[in-house]
C-alpha atoms as a PDB file:
ATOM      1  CA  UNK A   1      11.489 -18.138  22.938  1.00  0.00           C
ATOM      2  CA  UNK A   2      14.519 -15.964  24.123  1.00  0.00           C
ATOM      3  CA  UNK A   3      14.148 -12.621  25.010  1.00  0.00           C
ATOM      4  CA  UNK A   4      16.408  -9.673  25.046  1.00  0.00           C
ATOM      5  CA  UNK A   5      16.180  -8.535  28.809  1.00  0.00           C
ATOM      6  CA  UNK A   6      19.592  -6.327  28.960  1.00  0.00           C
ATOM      7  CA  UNK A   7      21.626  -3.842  26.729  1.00  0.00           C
ATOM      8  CA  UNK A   8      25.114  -2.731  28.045  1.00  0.00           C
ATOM      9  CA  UNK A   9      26.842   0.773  26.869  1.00  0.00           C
ATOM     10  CA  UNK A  10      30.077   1.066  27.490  1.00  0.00           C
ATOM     11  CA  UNK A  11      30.615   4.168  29.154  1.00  0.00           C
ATOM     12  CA  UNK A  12      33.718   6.741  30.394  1.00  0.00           C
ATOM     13  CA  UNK A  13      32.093   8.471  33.267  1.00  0.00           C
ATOM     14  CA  UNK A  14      29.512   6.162  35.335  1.00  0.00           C
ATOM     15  CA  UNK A  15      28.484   8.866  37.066  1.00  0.00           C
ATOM     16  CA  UNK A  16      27.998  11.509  34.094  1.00  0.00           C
ATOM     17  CA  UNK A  17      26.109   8.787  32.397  1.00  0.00           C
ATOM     18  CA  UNK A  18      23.915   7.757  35.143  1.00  0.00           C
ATOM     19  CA  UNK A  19      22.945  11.226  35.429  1.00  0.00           C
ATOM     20  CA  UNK A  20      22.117  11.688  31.392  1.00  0.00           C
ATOM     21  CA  UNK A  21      20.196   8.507  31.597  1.00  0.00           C
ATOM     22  CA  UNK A  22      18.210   9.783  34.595  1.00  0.00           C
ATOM     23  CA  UNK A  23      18.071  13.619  33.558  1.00  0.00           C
ATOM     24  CA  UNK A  24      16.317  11.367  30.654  1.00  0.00           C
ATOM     25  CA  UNK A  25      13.477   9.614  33.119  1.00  0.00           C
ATOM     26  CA  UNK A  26      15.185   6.201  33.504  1.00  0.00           C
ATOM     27  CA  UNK A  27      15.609   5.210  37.196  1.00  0.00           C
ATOM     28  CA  UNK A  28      18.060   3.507  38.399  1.00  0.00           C
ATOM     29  CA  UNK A  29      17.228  -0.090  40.339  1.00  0.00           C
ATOM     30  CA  UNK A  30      18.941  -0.390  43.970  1.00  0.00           C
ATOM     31  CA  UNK A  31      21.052  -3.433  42.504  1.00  0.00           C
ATOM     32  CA  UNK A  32      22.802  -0.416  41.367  1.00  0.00           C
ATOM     33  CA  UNK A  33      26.925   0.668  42.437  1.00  0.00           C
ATOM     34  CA  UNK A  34      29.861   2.560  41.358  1.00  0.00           C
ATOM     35  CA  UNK A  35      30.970  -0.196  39.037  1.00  0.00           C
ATOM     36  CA  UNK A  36      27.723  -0.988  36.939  1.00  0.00           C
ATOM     37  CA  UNK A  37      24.234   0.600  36.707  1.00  0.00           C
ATOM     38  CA  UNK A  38      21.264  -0.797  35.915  1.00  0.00           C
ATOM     39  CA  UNK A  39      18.410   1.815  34.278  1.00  0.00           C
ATOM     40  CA  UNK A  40      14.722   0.616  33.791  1.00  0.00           C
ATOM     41  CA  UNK A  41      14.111   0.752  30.258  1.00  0.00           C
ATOM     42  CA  UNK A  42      10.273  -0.265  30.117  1.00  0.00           C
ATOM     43  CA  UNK A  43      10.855  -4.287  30.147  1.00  0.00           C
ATOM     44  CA  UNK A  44      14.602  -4.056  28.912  1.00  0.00           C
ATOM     45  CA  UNK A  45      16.950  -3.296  31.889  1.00  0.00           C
ATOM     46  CA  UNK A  46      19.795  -1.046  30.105  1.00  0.00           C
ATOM     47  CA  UNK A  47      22.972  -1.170  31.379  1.00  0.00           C
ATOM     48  CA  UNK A  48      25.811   1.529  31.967  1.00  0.00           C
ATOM     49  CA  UNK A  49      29.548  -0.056  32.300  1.00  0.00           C
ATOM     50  CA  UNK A  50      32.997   1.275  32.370  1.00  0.00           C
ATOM     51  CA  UNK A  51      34.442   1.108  29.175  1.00  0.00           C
ATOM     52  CA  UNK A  52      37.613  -0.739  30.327  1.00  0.00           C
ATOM     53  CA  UNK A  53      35.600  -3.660  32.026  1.00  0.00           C
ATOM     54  CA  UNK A  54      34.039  -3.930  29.603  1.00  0.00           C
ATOM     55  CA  UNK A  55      36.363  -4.232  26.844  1.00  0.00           C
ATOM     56  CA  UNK A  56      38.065  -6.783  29.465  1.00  0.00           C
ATOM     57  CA  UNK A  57      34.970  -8.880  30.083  1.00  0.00           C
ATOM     58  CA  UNK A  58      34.067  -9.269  26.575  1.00  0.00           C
ATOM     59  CA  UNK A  59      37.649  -9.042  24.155  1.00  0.00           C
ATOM     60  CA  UNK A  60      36.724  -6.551  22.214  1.00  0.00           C
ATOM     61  CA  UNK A  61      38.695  -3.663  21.652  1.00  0.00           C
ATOM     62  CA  UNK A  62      37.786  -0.395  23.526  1.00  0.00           C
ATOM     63  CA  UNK A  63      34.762  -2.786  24.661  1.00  0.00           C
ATOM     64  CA  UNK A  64      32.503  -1.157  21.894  1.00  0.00           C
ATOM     65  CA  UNK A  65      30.991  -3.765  19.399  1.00  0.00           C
ATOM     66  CA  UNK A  66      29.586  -1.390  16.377  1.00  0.00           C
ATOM     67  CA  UNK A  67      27.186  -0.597  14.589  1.00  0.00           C
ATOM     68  CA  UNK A  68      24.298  -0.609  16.570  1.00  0.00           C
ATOM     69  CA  UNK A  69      21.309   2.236  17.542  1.00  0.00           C
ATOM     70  CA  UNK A  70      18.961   2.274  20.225  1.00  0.00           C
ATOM     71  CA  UNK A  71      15.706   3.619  20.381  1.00  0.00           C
ATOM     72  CA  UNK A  72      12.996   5.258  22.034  1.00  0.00           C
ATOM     73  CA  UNK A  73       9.437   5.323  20.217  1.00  0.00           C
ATOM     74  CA  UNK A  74       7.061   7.757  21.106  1.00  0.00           C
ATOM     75  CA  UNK A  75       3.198   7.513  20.756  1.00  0.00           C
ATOM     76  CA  UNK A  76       2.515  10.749  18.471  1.00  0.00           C
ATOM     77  CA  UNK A  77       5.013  12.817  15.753  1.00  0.00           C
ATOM     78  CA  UNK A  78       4.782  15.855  18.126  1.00  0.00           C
ATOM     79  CA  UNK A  79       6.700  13.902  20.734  1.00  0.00           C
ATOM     80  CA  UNK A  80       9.543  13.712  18.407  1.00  0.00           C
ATOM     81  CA  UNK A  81      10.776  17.108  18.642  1.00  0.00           C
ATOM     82  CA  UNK A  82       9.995  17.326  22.408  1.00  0.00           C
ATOM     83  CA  UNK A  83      11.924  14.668  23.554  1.00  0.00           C
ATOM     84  CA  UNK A  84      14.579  15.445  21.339  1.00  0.00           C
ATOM     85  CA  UNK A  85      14.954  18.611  23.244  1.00  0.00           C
ATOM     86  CA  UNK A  86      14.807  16.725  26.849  1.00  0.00           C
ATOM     87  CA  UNK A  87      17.965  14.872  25.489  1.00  0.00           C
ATOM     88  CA  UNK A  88      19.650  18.173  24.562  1.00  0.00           C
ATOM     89  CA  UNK A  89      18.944  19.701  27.958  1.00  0.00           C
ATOM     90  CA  UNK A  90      20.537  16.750  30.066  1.00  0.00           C
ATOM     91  CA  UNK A  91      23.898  16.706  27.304  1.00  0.00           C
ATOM     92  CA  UNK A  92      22.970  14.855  24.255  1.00  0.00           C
ATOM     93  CA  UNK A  93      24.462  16.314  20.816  1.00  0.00           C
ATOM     94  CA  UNK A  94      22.178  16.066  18.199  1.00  0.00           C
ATOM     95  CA  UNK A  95      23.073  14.238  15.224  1.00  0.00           C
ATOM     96  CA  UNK A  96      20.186  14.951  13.034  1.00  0.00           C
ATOM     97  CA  UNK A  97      16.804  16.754  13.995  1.00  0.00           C
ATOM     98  CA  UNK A  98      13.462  15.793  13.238  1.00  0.00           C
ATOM     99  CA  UNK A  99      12.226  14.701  10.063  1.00  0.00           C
ATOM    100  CA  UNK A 100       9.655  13.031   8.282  1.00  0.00           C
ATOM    101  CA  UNK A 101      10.794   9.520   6.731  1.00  0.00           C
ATOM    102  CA  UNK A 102       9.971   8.132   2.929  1.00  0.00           C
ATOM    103  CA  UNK A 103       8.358   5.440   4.658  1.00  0.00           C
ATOM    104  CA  UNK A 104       6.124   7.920   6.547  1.00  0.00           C
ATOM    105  CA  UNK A 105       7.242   7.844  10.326  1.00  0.00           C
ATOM    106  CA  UNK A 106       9.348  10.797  12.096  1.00  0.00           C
ATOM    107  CA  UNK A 107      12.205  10.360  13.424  1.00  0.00           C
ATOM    108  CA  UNK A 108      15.656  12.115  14.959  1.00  0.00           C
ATOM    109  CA  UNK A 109      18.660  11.317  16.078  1.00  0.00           C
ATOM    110  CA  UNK A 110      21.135  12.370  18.925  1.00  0.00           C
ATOM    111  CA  UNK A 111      24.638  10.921  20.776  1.00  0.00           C
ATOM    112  CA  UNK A 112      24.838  10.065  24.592  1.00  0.00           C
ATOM    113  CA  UNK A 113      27.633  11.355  26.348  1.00  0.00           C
ATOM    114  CA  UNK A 114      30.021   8.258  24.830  1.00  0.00           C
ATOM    115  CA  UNK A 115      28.778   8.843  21.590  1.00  0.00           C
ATOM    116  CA  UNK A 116      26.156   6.298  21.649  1.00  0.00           C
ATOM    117  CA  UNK A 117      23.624   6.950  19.373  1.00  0.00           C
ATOM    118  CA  UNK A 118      19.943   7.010  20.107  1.00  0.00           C
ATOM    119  CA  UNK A 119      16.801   7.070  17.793  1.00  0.00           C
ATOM    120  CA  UNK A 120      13.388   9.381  18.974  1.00  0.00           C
ATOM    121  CA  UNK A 121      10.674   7.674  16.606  1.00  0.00           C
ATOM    122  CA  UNK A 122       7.266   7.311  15.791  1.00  0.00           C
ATOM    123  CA  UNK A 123       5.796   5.066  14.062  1.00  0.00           C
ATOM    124  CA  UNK A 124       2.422   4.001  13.415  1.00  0.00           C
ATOM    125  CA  UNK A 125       2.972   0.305  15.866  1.00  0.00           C
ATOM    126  CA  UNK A 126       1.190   0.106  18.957  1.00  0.00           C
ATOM    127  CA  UNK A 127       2.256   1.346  22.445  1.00  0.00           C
ATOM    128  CA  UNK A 128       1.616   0.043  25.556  1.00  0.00           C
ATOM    129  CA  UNK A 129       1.482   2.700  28.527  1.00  0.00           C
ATOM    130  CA  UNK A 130       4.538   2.496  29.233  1.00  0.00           C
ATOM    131  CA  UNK A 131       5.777   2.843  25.684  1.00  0.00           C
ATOM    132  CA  UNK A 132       6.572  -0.748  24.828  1.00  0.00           C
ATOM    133  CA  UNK A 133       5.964  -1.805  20.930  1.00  0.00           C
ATOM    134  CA  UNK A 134       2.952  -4.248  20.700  1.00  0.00           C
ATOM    135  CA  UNK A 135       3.478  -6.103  17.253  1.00  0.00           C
ATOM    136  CA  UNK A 136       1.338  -8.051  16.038  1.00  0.00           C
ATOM    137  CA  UNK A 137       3.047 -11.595  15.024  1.00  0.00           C
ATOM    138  CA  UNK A 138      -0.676 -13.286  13.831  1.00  0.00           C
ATOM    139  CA  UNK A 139      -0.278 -17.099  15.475  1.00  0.00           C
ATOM    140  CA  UNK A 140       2.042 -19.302  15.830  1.00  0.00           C
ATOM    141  CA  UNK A 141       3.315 -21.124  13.859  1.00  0.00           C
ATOM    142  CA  UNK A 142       3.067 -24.483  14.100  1.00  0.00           C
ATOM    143  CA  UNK A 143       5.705 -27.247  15.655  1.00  0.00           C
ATOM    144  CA  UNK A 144       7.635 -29.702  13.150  1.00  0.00           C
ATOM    145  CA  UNK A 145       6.157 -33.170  13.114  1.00  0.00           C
ATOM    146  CA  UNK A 146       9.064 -35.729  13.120  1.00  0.00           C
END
């Protein structure tokens, strides 16, 4: 089964957005340099890169695909808020502040540095430690018989 194992942002500053991403708890591996930075995101390595590489690597215009949010989940509703204001201390803006969803979790929103924007979330799934999302897929199914 693939696995997603890295997210790239495109980013202006490397070193204003390793800094957010730290002043956030994410550390930074060795394999790290001036030109790309790799942040430990809990079992998904995420990835700052200039903007202009990127856009050069992949084709895309201004190397930002759209449409896309990360997140971070957080084990209780209380944490919502809290880590909302960690992000606001190391630079986020906030795009919308804590609130309770129709579907019943709690979530907020702010924007990295480059505008990226984040999710803070609970739900009711379960966490590892760490803060992984356990889900529970029942078995396998079962292989096609030719």
């Amino acid at each position: 089964m693939p696995a997603i194992s890295l997210v790239t942002l495109a980013v202006a500053d490397m070193a204003r957005a390793r800094a957010f991403y730290e002043a956030l708890g994410l550390r930074a591996a060795p394999e790290s340099n001036d030109e790309v930075v790799f942040l430990d995101g809990g079992g998904v390595v995420l990835s700052l890169y200039g903007r202009d590489a990127l856009a050069e690597d992949t084709g895309l215009p201004d190397g930002r695909p759209g449409g896309i949010t990360l997140a971070f989940n957080v084990k209780t509703p209380e944490e919502v808020p809290a880590r909302l204001a960690v992000a606001e201390a190391a630079g986020a803006r906030i795009l919308k502040g804590p609130r309770t969803m129709p579907w019943g979790g709690v979530t907020a929103y702010f924007a990295d540095p480059d505008g990226h924007p984040w999710e803070i979330t609970w739900v009711d799934f379960a966490l590892t430690e760490d803060g992984r999302i356990l889900l529970d897929m029942g078995p396998a199914p079962e292989p096609p018989t030719a």
